[in-house]
Structure formats: C-alpha cells, structure tokens
PDB file of N, CA and C in Angstrom:
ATOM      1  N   UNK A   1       0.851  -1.168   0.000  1.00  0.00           N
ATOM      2  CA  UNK A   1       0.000   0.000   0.000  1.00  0.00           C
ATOM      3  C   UNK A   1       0.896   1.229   0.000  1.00  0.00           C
ATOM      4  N   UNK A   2       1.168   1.387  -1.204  1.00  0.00           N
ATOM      5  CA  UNK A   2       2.386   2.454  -0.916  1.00  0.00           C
ATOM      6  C   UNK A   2       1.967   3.783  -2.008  1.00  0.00           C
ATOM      7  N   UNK A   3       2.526   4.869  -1.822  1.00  0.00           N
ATOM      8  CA  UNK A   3       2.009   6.214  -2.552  1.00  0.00           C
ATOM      9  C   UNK A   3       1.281   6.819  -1.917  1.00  0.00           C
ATOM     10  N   UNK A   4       1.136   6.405  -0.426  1.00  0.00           N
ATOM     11  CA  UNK A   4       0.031   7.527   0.710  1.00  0.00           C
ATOM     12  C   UNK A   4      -1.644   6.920   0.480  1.00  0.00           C
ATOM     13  N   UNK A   5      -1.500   6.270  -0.824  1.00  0.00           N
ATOM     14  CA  UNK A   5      -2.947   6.169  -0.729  1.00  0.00           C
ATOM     15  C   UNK A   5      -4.295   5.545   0.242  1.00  0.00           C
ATOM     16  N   UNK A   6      -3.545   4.987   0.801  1.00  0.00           N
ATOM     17  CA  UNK A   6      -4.552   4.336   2.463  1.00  0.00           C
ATOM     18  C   UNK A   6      -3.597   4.751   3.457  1.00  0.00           C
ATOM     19  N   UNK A   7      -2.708   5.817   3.922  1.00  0.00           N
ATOM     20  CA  UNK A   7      -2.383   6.303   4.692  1.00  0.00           C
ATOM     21  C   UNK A   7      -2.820   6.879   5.916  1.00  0.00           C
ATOM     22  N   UNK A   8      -4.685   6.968   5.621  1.00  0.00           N
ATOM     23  CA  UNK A   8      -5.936   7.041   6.167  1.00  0.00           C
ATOM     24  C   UNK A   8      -6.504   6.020   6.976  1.00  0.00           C
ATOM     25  N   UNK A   9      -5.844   4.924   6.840  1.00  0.00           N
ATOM     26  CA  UNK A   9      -6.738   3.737   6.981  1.00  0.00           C
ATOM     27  C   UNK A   9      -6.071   3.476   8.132  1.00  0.00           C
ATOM     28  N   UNK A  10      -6.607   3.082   9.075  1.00  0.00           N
ATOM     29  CA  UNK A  10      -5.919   3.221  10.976  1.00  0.00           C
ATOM     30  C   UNK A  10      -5.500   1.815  10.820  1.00  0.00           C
ATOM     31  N   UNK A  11      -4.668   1.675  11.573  1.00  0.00           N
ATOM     32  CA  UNK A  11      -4.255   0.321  11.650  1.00  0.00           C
ATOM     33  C   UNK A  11      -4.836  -0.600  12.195  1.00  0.00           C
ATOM     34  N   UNK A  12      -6.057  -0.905  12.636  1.00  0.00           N
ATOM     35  CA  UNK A  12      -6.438  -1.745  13.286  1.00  0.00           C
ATOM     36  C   UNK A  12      -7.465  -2.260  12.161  1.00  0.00           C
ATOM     37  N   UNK A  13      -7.558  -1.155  10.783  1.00  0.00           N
ATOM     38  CA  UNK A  13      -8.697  -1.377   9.700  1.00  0.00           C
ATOM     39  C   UNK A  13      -8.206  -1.806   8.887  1.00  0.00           C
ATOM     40  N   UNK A  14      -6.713  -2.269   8.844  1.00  0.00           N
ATOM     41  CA  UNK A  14      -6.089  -2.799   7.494  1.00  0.00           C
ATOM     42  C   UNK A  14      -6.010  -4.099   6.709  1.00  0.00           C
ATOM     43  N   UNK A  15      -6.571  -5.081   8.032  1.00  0.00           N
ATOM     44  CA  UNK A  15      -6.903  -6.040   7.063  1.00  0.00           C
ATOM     45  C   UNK A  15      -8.051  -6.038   6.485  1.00  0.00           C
ATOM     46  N   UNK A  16      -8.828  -5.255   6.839  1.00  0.00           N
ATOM     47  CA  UNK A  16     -10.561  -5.313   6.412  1.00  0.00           C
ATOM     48  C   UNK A  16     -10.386  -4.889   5.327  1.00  0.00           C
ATOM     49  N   UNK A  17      -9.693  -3.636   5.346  1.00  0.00           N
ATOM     50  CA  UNK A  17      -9.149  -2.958   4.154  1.00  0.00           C
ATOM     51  C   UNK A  17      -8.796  -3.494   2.906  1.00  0.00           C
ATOM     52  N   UNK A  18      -7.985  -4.012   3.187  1.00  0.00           N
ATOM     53  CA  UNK A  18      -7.341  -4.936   2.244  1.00  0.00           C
ATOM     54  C   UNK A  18      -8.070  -6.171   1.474  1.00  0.00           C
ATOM     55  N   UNK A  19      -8.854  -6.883   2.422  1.00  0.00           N
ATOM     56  CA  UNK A  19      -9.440  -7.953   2.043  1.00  0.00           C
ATOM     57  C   UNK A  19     -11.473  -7.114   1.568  1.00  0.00           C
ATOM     58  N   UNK A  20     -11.127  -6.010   1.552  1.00  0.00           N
ATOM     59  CA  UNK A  20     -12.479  -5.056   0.614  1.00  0.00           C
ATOM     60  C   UNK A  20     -12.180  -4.914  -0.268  1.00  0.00           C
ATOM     61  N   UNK A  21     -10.280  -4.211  -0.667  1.00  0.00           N
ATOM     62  CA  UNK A  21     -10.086  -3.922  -1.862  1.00  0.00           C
ATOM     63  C   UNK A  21     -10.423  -5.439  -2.663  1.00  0.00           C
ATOM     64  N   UNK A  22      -9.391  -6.304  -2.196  1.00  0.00           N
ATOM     65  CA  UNK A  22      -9.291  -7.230  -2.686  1.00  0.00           C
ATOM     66  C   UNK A  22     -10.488  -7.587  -3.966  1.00  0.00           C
ATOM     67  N   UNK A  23     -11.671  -7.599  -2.585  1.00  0.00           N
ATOM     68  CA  UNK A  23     -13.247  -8.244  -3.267  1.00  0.00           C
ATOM     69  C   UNK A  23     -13.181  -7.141  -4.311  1.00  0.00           C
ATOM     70  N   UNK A  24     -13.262  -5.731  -4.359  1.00  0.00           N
ATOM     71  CA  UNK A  24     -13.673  -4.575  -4.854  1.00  0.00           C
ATOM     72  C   UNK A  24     -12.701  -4.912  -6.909  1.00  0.00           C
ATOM     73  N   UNK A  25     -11.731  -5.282  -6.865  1.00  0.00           N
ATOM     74  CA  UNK A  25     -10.744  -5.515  -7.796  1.00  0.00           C
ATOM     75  C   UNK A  25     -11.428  -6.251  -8.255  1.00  0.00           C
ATOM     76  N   UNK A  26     -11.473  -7.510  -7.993  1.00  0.00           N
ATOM     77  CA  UNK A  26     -12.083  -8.884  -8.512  1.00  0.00           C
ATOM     78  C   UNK A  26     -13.405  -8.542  -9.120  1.00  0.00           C
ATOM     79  N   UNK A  27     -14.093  -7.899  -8.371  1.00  0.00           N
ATOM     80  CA  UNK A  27     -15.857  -8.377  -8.634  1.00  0.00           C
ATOM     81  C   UNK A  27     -15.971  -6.996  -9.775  1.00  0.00           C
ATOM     82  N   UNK A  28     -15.609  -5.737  -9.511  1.00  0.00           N
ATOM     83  CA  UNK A  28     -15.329  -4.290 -10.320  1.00  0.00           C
ATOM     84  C   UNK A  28     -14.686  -4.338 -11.476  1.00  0.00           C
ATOM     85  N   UNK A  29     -13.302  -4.586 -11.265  1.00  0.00           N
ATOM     86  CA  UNK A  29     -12.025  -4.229 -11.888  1.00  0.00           C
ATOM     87  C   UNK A  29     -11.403  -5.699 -12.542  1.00  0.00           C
ATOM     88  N   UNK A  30     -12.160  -6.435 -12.510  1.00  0.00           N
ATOM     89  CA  UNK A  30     -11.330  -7.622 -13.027  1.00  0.00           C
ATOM     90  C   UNK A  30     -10.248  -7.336 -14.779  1.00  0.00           C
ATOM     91  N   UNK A  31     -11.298  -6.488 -15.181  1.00  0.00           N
ATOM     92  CA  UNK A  31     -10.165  -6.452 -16.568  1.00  0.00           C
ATOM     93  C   UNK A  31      -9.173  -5.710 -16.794  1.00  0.00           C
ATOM     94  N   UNK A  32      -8.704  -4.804 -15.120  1.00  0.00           N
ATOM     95  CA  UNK A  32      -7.922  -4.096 -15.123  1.00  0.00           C
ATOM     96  C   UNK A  32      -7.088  -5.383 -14.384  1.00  0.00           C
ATOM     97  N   UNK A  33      -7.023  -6.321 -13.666  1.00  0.00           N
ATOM     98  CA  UNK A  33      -6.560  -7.313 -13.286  1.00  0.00           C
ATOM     99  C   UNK A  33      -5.869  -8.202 -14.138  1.00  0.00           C
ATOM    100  N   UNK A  34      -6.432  -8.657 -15.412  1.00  0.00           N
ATOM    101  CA  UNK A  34      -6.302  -9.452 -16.015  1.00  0.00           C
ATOM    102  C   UNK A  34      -5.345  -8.681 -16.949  1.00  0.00           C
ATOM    103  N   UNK A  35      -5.474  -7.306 -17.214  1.00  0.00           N
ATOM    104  CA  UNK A  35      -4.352  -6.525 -18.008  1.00  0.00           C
ATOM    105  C   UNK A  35      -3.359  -6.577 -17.725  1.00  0.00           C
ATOM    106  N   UNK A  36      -3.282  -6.788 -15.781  1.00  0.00           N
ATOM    107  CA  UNK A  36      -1.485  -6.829 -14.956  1.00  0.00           C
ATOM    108  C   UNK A  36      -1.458  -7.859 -15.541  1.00  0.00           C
ATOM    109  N   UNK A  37      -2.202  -9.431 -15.328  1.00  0.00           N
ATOM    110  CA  UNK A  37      -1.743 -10.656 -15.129  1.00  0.00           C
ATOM    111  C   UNK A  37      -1.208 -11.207 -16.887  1.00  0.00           C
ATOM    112  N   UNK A  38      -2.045 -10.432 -17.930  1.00  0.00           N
ATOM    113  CA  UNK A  38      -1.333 -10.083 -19.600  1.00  0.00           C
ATOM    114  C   UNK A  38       0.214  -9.693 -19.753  1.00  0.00           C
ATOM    115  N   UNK A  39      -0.244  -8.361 -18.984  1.00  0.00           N
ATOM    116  CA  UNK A  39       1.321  -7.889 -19.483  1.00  0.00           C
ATOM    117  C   UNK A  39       2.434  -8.236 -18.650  1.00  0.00           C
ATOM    118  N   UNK A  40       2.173  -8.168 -17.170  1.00  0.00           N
ATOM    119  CA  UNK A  40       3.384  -8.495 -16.341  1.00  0.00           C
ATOM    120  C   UNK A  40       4.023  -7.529 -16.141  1.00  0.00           C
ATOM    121  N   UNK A  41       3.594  -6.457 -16.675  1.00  0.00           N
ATOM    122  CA  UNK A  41       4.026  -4.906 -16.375  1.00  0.00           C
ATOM    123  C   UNK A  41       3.409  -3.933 -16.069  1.00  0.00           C
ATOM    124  N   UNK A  42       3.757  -2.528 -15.237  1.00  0.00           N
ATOM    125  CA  UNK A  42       2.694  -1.788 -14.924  1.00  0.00           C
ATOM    126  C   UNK A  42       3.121  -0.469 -15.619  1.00  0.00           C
ATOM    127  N   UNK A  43       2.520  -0.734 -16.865  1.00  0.00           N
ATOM    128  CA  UNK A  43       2.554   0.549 -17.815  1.00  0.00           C
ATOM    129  C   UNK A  43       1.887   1.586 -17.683  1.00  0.00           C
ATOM    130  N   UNK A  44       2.266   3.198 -17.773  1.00  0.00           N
ATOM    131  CA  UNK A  44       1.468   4.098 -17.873  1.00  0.00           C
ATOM    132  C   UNK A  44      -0.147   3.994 -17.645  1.00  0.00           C
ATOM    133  N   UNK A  45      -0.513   3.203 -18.900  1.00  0.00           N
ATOM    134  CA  UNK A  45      -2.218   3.021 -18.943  1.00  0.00           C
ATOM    135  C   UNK A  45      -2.481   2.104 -17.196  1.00  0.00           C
ATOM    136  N   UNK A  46      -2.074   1.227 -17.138  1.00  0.00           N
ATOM    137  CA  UNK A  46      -2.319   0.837 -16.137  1.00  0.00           C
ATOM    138  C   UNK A  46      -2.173   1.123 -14.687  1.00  0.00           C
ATOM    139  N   UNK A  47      -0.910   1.768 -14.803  1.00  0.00           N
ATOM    140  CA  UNK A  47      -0.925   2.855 -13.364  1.00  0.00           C
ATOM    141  C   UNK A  47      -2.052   3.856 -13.264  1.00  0.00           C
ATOM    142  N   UNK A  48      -2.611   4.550 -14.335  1.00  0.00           N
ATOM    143  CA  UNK A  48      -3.579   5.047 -14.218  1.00  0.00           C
ATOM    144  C   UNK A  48      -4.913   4.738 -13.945  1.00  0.00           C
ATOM    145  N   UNK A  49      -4.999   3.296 -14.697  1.00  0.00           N
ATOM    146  CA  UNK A  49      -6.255   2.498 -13.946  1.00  0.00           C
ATOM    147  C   UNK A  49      -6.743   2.073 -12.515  1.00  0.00           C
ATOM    148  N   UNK A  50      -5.495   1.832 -12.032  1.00  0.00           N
ATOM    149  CA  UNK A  50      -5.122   1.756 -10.849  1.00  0.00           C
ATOM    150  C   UNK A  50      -5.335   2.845  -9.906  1.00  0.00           C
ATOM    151  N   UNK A  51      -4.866   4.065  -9.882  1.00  0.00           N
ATOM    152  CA  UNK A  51      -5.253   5.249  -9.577  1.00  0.00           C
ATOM    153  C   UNK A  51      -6.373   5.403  -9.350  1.00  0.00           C
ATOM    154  N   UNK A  52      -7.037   5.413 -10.648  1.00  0.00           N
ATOM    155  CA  UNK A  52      -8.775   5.709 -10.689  1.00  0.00           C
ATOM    156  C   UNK A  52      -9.540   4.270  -9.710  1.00  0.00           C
ATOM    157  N   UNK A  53      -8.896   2.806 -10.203  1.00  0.00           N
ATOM    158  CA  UNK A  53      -9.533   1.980  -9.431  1.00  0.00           C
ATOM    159  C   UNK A  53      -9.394   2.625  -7.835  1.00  0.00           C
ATOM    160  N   UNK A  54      -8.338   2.582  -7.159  1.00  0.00           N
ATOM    161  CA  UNK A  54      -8.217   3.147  -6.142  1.00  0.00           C
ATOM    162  C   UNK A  54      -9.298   4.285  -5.564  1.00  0.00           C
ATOM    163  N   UNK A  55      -9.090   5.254  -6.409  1.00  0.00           N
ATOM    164  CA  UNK A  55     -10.328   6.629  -5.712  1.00  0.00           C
ATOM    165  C   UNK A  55     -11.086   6.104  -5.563  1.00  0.00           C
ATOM    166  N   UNK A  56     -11.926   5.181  -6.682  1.00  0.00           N
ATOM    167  CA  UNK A  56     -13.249   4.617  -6.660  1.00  0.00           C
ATOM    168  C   UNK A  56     -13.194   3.759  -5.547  1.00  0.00           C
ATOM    169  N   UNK A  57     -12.524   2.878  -5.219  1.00  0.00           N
ATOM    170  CA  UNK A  57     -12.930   2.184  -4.190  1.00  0.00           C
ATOM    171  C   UNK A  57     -12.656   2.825  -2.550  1.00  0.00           C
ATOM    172  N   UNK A  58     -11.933   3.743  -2.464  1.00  0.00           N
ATOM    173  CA  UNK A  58     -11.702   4.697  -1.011  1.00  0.00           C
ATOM    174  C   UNK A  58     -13.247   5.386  -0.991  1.00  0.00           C
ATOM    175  N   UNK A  59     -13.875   6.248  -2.060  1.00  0.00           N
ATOM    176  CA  UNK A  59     -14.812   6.368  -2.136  1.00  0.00           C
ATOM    177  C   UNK A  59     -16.204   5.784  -1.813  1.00  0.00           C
ATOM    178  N   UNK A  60     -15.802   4.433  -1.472  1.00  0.00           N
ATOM    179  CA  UNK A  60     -16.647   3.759  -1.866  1.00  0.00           C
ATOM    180  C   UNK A  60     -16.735   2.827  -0.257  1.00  0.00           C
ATOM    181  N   UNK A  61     -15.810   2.924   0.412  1.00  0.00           N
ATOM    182  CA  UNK A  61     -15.090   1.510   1.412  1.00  0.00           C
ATOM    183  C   UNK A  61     -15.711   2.869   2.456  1.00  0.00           C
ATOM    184  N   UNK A  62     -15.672   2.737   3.683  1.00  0.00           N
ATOM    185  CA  UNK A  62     -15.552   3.351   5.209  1.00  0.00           C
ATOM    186  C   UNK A  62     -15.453   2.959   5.997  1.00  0.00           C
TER     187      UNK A  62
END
C-alpha cells in the first residue's frame, strides 16, 4: 500500500481494508486485473487504472 494512498486507513482497519479492496478488484475491476496478469508490467495506462480503481474504491469503502 504504498504512494500515501490508504495512509488514512488506521491500523487496526487494514486487514478489512485490504481484504475489501481485494473483493472490490475482482468483482469491479477484473479487466484491469487481467491486463497486470497479460502484461506483467505496470505501464502508464495501467498505473492510471489503478489510480482511478483506487479513488473509486476509497470512495466507496468506510
């Protein structure tokens, strides 16, 4: 979890955290998933997906 982006998230919420994103990727974002597990690299386009996946799901988690 690195880049500050759950820097928010108290420590006692981090596995919940984690195991929300988790679901949130899979069930949401799977074809941004399947793009890492394609390329094996995290290119431009995909750091950005990532990004946006991210807001959306902080947005979304409490």
């Amino acid at each position: 979890m690195q880049n500050g982006h759950f820097d928010d998230v108290e420590v006692e919420r981090v596995e919940e955290c984690q195991a929300a994103l988790e679901e949130f990727l899979t069930t949401r974002k799977a074809d941004l998933l399947q793009k890492i597990a394609d390329e094996k690299a995290l290119s431009d386009e995909i750091n950005d997906g990532l990004k946006t996946a991210l807001e959306d799901f902080k947005g979304s988690w409490k």
